[in-house]
PDB file of N, CA and C in Angstrom:
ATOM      1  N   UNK A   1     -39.543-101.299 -83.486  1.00  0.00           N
ATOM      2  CA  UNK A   1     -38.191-100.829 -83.245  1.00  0.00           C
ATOM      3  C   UNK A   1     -37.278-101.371 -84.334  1.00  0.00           C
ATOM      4  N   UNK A   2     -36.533-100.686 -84.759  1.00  0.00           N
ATOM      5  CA  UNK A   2     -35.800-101.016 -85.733  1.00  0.00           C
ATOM      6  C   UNK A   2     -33.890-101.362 -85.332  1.00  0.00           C
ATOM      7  N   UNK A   3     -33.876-101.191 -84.246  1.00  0.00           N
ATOM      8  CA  UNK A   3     -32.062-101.530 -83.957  1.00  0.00           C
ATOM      9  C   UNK A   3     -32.128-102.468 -84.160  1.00  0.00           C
ATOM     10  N   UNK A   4     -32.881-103.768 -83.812  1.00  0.00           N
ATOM     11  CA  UNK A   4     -32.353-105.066 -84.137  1.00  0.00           C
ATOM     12  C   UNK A   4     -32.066-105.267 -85.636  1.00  0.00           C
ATOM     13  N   UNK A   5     -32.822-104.726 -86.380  1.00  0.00           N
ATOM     14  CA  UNK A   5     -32.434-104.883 -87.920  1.00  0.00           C
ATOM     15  C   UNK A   5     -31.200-104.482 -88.446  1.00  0.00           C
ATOM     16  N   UNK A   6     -31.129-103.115 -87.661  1.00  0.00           N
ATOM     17  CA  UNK A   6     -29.878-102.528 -88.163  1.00  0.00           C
ATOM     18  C   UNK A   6     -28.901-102.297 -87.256  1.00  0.00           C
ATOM     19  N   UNK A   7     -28.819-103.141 -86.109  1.00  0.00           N
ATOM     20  CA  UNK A   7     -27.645-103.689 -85.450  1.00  0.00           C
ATOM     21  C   UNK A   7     -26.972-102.233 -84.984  1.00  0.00           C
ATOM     22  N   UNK A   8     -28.000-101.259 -84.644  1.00  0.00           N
ATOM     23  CA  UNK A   8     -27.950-100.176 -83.891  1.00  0.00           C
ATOM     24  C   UNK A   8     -27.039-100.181 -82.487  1.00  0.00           C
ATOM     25  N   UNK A   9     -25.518 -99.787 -81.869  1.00  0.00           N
ATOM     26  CA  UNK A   9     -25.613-100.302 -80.863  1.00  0.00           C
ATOM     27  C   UNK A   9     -25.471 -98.991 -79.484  1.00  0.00           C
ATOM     28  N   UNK A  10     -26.211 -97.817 -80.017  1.00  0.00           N
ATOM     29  CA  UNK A  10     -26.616 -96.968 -79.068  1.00  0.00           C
ATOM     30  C   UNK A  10     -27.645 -95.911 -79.385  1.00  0.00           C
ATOM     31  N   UNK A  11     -28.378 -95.678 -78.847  1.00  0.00           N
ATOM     32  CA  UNK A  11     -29.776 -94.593 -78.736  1.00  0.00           C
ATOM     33  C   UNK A  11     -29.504 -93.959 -77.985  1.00  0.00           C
ATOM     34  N   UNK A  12     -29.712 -92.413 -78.602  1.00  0.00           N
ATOM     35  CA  UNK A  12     -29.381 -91.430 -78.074  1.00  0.00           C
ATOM     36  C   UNK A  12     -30.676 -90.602 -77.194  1.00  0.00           C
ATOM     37  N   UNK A  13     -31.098 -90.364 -76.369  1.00  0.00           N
ATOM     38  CA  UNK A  13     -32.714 -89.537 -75.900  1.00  0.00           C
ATOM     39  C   UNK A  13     -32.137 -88.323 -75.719  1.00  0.00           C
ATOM     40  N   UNK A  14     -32.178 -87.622 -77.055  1.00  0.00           N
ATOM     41  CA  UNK A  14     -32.518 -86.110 -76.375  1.00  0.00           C
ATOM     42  C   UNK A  14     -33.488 -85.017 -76.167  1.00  0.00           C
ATOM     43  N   UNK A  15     -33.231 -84.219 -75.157  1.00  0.00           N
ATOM     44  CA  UNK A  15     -34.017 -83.552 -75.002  1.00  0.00           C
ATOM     45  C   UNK A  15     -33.593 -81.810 -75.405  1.00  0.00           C
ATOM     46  N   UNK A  16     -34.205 -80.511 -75.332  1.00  0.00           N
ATOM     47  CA  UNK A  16     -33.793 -79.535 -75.527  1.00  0.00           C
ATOM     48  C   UNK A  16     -34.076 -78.902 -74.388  1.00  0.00           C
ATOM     49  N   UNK A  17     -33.264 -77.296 -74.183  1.00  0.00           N
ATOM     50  CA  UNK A  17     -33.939 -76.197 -73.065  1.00  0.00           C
ATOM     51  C   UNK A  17     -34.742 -76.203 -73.705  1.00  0.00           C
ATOM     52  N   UNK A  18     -35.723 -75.046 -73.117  1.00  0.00           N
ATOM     53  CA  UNK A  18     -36.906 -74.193 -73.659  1.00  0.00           C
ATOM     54  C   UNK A  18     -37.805 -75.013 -74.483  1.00  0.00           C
ATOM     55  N   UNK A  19     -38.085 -76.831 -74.610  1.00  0.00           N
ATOM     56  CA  UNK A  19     -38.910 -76.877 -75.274  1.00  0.00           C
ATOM     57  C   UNK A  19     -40.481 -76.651 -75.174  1.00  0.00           C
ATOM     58  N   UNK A  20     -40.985 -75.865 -75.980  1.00  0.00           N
ATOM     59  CA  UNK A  20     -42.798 -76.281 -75.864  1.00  0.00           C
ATOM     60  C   UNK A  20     -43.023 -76.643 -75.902  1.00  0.00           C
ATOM     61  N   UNK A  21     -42.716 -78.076 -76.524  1.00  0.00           N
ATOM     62  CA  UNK A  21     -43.925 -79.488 -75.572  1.00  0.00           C
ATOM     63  C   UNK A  21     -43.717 -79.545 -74.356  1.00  0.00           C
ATOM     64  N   UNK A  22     -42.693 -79.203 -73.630  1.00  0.00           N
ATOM     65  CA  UNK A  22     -42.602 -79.713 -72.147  1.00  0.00           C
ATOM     66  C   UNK A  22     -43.139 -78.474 -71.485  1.00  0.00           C
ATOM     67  N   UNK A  23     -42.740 -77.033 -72.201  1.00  0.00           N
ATOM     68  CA  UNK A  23     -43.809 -75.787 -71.520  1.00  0.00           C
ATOM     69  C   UNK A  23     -45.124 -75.393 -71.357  1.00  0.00           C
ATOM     70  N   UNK A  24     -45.731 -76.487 -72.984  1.00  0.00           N
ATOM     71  CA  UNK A  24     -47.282 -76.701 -73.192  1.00  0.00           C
ATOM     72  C   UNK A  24     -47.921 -77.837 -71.788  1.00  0.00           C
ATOM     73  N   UNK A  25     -46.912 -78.640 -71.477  1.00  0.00           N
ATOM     74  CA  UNK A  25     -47.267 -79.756 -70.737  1.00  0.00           C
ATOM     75  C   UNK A  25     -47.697 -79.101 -69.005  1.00  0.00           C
ATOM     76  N   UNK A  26     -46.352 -78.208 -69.198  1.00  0.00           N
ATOM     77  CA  UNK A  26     -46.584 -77.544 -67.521  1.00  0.00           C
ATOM     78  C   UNK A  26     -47.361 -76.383 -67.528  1.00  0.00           C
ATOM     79  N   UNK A  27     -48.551 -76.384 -68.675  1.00  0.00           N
ATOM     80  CA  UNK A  27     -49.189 -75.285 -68.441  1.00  0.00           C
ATOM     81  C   UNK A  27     -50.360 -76.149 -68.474  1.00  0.00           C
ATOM     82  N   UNK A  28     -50.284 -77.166 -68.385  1.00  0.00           N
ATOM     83  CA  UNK A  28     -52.193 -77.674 -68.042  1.00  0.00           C
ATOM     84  C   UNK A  28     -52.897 -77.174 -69.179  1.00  0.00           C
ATOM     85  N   UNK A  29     -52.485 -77.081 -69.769  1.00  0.00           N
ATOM     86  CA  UNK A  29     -53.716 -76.559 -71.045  1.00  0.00           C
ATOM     87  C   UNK A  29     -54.775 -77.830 -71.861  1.00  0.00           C
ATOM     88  N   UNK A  30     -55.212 -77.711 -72.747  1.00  0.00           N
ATOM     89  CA  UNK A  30     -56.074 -78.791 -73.825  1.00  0.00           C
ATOM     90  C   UNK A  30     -55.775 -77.593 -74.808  1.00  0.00           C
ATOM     91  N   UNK A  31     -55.024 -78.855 -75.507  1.00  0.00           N
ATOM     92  CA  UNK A  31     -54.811 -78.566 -77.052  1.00  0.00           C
ATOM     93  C   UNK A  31     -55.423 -79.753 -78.409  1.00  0.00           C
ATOM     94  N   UNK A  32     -55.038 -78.776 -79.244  1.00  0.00           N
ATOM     95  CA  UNK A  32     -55.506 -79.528 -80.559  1.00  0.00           C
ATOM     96  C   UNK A  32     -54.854 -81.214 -80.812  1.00  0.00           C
ATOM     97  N   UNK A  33     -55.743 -81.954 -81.200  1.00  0.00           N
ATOM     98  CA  UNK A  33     -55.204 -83.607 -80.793  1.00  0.00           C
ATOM     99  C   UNK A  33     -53.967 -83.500 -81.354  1.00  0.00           C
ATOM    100  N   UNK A  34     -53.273 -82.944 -82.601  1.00  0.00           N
ATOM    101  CA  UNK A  34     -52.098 -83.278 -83.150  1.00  0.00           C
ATOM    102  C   UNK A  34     -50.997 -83.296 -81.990  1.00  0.00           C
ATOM    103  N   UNK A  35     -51.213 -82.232 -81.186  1.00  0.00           N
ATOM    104  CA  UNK A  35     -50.306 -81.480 -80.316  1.00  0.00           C
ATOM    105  C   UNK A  35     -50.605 -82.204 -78.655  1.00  0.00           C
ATOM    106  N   UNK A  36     -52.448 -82.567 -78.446  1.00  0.00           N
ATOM    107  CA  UNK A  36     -52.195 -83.024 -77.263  1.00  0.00           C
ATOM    108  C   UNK A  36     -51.267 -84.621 -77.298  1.00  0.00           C
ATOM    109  N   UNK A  37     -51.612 -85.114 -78.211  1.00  0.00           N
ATOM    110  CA  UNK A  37     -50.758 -86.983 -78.100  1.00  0.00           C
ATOM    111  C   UNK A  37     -49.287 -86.707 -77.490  1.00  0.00           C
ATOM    112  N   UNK A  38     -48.830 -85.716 -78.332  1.00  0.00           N
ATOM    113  CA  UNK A  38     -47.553 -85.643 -77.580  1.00  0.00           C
ATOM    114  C   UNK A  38     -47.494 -84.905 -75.818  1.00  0.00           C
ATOM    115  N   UNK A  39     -48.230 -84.081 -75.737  1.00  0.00           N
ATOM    116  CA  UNK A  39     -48.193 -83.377 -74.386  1.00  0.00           C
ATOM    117  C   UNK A  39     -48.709 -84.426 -73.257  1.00  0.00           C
ATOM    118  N   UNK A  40     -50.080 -85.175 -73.375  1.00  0.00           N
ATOM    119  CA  UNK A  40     -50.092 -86.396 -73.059  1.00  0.00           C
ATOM    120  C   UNK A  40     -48.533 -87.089 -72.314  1.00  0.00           C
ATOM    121  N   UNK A  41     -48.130 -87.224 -73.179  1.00  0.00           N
ATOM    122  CA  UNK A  41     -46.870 -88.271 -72.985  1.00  0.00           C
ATOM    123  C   UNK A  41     -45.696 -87.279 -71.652  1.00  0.00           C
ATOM    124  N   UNK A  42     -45.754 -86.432 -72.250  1.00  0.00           N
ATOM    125  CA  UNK A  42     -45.242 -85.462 -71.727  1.00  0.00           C
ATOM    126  C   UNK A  42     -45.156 -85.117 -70.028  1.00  0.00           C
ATOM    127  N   UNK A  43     -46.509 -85.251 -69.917  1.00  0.00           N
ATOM    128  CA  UNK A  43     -47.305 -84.668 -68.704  1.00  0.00           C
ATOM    129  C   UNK A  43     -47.264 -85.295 -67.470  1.00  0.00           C
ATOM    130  N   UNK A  44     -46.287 -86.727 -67.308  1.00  0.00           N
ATOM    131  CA  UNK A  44     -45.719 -87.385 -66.089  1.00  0.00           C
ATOM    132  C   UNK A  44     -44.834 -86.560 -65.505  1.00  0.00           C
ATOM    133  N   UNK A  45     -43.763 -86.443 -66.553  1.00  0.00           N
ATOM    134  CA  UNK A  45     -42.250 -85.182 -66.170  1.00  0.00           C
ATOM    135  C   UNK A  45     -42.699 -84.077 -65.875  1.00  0.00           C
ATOM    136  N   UNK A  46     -43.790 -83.198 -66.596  1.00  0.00           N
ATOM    137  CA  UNK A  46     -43.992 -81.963 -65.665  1.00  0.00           C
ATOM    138  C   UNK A  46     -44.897 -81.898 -64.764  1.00  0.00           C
ATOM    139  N   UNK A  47     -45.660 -82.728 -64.291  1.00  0.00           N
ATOM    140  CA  UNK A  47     -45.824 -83.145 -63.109  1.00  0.00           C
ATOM    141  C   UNK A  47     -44.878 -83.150 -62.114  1.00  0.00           C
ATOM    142  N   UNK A  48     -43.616 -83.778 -62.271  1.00  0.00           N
ATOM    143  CA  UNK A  48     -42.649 -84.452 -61.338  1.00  0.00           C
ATOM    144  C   UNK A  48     -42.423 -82.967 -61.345  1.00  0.00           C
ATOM    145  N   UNK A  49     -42.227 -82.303 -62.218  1.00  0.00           N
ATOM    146  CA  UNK A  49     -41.083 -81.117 -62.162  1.00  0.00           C
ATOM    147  C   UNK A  49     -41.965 -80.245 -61.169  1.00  0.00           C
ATOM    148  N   UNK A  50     -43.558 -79.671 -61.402  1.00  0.00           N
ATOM    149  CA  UNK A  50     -44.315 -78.717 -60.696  1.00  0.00           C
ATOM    150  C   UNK A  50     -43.906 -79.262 -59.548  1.00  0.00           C
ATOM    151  N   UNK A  51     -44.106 -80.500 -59.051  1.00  0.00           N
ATOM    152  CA  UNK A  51     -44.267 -81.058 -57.935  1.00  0.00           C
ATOM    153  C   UNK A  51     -43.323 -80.704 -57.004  1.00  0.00           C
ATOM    154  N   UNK A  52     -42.146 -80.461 -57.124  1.00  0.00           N
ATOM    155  CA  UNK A  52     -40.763 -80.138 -57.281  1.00  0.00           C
ATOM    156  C   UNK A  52     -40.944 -78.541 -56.378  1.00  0.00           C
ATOM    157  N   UNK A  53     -42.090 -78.068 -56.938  1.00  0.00           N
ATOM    158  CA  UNK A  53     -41.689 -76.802 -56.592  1.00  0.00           C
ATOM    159  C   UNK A  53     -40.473 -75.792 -56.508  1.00  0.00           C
ATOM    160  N   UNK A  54     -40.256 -75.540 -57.690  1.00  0.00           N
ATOM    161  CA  UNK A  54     -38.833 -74.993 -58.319  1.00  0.00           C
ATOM    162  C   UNK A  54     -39.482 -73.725 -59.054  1.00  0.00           C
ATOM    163  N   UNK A  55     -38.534 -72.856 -59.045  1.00  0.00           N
ATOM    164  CA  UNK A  55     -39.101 -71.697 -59.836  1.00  0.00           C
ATOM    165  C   UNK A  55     -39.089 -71.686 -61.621  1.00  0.00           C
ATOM    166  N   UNK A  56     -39.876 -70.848 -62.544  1.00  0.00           N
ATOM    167  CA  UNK A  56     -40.201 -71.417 -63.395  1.00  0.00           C
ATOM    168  C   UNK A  56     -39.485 -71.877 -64.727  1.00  0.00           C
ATOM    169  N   UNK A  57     -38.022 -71.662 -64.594  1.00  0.00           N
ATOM    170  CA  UNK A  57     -36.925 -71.846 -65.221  1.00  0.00           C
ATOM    171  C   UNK A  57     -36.037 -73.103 -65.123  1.00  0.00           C
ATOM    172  N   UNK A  58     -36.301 -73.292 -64.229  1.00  0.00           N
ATOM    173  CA  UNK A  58     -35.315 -74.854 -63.164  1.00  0.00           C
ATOM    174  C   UNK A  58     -36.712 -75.509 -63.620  1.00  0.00           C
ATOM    175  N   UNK A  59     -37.929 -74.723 -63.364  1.00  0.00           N
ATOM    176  CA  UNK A  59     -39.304 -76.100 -63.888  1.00  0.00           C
ATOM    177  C   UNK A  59     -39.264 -76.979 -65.400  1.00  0.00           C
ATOM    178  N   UNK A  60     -38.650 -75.931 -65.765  1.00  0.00           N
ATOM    179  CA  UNK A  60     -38.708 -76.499 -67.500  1.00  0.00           C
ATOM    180  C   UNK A  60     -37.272 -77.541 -67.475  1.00  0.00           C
ATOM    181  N   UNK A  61     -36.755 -77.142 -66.511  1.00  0.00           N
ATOM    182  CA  UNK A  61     -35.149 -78.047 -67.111  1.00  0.00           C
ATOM    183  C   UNK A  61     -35.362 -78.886 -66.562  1.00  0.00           C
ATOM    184  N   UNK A  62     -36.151 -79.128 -65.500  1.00  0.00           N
ATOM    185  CA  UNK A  62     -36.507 -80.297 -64.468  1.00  0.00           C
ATOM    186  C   UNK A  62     -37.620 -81.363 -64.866  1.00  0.00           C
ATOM    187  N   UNK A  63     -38.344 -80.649 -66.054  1.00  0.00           N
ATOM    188  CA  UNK A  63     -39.758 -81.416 -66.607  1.00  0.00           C
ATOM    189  C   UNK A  63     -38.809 -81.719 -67.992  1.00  0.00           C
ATOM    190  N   UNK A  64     -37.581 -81.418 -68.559  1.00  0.00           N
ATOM    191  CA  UNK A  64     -36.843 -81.872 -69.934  1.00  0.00           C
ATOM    192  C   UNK A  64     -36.072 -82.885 -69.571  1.00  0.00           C
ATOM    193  N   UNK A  65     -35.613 -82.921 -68.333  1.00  0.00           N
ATOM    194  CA  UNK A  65     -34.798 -84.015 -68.036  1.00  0.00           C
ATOM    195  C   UNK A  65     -35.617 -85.043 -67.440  1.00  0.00           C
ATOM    196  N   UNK A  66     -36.850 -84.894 -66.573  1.00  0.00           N
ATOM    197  CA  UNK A  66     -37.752 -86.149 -66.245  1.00  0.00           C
ATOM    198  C   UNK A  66     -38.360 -86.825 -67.607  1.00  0.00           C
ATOM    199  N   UNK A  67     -38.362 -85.952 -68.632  1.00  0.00           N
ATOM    200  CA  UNK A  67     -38.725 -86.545 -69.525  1.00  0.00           C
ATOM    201  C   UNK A  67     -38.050 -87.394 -70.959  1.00  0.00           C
ATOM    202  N   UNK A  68     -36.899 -87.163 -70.557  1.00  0.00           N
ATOM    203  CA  UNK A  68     -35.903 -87.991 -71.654  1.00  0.00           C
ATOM    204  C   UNK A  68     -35.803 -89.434 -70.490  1.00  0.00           C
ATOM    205  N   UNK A  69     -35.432 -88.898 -68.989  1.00  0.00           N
ATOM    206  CA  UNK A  69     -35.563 -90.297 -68.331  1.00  0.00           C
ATOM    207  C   UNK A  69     -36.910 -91.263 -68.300  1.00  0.00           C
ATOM    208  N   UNK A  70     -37.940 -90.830 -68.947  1.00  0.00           N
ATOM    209  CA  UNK A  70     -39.169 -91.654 -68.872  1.00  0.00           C
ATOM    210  C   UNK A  70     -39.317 -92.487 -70.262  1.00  0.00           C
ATOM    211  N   UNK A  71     -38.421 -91.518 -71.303  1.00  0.00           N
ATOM    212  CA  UNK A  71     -38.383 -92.235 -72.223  1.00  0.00           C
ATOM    213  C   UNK A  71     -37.267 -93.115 -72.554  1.00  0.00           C
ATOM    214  N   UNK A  72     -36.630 -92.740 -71.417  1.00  0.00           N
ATOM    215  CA  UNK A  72     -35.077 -93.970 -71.412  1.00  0.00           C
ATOM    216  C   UNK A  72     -35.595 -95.364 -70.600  1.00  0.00           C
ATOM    217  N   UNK A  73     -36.529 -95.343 -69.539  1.00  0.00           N
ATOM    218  CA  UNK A  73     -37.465 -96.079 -68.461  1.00  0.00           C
ATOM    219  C   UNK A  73     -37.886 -96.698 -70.040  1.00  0.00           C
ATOM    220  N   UNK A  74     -38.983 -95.819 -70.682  1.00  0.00           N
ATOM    221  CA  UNK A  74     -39.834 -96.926 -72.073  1.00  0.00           C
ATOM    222  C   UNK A  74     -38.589 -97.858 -72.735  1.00  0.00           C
ATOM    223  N   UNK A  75     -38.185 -97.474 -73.169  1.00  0.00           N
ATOM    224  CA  UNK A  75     -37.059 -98.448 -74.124  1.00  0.00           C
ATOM    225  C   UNK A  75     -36.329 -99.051 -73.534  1.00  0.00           C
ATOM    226  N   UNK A  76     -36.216 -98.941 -72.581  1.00  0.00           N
ATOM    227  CA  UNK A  76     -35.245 -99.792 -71.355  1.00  0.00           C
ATOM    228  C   UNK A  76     -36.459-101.579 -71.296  1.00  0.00           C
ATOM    229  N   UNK A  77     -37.998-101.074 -71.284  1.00  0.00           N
ATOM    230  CA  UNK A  77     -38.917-101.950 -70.738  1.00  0.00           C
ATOM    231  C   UNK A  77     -39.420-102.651 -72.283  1.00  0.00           C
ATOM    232  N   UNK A  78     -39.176-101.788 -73.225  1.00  0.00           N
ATOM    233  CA  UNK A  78     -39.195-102.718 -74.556  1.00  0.00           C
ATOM    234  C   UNK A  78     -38.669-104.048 -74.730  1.00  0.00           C
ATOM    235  N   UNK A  79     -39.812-104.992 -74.884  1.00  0.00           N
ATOM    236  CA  UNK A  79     -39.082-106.288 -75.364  1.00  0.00           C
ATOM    237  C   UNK A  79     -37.984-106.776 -76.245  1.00  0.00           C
ATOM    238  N   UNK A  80     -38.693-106.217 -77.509  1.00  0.00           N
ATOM    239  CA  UNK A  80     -37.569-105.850 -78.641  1.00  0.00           C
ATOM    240  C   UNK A  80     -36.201-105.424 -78.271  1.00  0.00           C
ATOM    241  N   UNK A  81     -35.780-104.994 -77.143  1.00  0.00           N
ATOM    242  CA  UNK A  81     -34.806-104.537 -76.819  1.00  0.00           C
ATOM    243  C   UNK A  81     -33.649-105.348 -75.804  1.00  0.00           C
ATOM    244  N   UNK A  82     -34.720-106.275 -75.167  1.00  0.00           N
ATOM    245  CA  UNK A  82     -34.081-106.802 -73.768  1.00  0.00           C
ATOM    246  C   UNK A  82     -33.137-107.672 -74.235  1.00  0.00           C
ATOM    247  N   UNK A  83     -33.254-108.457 -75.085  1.00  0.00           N
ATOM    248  CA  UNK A  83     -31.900-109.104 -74.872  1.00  0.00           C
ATOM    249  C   UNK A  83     -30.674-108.217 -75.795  1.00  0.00           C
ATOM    250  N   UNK A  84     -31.041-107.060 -76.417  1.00  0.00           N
ATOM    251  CA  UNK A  84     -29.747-106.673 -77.187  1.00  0.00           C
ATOM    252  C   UNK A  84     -28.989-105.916 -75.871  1.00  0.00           C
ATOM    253  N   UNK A  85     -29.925-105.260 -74.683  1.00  0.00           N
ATOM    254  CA  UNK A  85     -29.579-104.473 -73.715  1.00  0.00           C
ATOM    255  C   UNK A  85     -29.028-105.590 -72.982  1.00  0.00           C
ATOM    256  N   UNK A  86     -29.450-106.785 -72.524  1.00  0.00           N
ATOM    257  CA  UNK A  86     -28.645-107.803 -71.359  1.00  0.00           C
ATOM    258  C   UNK A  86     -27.399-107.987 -71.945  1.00  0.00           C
ATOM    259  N   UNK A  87     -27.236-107.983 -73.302  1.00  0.00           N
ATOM    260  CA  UNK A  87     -25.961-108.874 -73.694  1.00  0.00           C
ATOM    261  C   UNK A  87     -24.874-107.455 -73.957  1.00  0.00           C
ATOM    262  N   UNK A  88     -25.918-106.007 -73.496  1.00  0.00           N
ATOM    263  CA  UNK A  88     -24.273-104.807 -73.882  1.00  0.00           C
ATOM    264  C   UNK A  88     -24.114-104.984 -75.512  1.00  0.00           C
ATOM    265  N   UNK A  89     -24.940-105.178 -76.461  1.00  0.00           N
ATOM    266  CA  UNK A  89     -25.092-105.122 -77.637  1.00  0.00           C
ATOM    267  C   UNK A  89     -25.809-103.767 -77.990  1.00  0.00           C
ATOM    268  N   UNK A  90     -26.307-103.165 -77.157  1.00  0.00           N
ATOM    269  CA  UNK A  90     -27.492-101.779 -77.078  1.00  0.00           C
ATOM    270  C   UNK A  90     -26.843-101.074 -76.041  1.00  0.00           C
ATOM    271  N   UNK A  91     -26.421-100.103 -75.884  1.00  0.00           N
ATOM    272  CA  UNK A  91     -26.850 -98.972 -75.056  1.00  0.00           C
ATOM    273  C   UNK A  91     -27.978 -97.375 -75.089  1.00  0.00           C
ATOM    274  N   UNK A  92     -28.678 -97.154 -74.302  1.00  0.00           N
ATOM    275  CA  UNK A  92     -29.287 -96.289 -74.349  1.00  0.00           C
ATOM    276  C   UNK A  92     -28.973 -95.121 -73.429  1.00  0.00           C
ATOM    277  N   UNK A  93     -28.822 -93.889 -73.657  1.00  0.00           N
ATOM    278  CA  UNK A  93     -28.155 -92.973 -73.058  1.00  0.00           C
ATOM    279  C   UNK A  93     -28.778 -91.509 -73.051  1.00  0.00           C
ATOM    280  N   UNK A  94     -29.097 -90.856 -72.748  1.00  0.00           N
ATOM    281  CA  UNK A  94     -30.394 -89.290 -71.863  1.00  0.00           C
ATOM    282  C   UNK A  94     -29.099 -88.570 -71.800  1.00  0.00           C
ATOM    283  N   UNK A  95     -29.595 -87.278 -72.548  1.00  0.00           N
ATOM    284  CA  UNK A  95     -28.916 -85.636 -72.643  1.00  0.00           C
ATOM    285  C   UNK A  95     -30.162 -85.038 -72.386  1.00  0.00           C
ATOM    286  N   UNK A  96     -29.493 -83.722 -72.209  1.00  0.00           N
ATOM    287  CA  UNK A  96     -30.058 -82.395 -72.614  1.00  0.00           C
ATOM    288  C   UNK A  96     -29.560 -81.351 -73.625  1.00  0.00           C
ATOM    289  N   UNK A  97     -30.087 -81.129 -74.503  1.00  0.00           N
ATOM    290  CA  UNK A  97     -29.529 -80.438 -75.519  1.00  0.00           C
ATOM    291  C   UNK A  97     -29.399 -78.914 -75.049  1.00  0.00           C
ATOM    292  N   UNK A  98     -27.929 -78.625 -74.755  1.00  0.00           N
ATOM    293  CA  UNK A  98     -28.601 -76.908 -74.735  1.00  0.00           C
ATOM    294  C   UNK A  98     -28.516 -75.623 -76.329  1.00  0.00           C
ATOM    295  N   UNK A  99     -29.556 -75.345 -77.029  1.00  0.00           N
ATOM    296  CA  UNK A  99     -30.048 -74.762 -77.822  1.00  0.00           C
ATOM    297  C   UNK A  99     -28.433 -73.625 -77.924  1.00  0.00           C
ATOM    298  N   UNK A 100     -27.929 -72.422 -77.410  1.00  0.00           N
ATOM    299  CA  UNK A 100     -27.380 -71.787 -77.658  1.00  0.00           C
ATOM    300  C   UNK A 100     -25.452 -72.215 -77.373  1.00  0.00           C
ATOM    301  N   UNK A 101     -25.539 -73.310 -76.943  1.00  0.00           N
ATOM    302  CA  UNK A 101     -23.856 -73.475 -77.014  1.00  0.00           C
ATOM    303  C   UNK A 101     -23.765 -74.470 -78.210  1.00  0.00           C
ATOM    304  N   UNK A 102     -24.940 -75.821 -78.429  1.00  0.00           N
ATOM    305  CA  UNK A 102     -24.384 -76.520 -79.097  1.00  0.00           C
ATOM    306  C   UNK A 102     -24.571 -77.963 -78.393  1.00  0.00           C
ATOM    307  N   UNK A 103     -24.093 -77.456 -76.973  1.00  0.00           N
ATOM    308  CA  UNK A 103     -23.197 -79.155 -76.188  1.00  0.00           C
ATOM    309  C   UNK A 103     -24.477 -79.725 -75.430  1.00  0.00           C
ATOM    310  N   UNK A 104     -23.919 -80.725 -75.278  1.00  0.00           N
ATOM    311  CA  UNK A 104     -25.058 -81.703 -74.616  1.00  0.00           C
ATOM    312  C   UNK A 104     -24.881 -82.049 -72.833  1.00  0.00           C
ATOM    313  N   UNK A 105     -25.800 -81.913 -72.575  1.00  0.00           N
ATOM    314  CA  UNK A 105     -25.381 -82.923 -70.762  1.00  0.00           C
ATOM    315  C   UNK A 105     -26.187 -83.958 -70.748  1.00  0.00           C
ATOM    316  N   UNK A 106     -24.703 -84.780 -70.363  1.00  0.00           N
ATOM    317  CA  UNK A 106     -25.663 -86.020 -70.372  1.00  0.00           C
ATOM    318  C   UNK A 106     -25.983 -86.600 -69.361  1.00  0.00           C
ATOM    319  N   UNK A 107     -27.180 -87.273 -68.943  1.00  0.00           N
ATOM    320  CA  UNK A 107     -27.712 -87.733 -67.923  1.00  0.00           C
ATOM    321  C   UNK A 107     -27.309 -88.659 -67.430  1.00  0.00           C
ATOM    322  N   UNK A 108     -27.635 -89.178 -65.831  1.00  0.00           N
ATOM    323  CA  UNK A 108     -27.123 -90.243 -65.572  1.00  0.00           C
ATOM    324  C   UNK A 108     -28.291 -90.795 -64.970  1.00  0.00           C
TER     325      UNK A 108
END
């Protein structure tokens, strides 16, 4: 991790609509290794999201947002991080990017 070097004092996690890693993820497939490492990672949030039982539009926004929060959960649990986060020297903060306006929502 590099914020401590460069005295970083917020990380941004975003995510997009419509992405295909998170659509590759909720389709159960096996892909080529370049592509599975990331779907891998992926594949907690669209889990949560199928699980959800939501129709297949709300599935993708529901598996983009479980998945910026899993990666806000990782860096939250980073060592490297804990004391810049105890002391409010770091914040880390989860959007969703939406592709055709521009604007972001941000998570809570």
């Amino acid at each position: 991790m590099c914020s401590g070097s460069f005295n970083v004092p917020l990380v941004l996690v975003l995510g997009h609509e419509n992405c295909g890693a998170v659509i590759e993820a909720l389709n159960r497939r096996k892909h080529p290794a370049y592509l599975q490492s990331i779907v891998n990672k992926i594949e907690p949030a669209a889990e949560t999201a199928i699980s959800a039982g939501l129709a297949e539009e709300d599935m993708i926004d529901r598996a983009v947002s479980e998945n910026v929060k899993l990666v806000e959960e990782e860096l939250h649990e980073h060592s490297a991080l804990n004391e810049k986060l105890a002391n409010g020297d770091l914040k880390i903060i989860g959007g969703e990017y939406h592709l055709a306006s521009g604007k972001v929502t941000w998570l809570k």
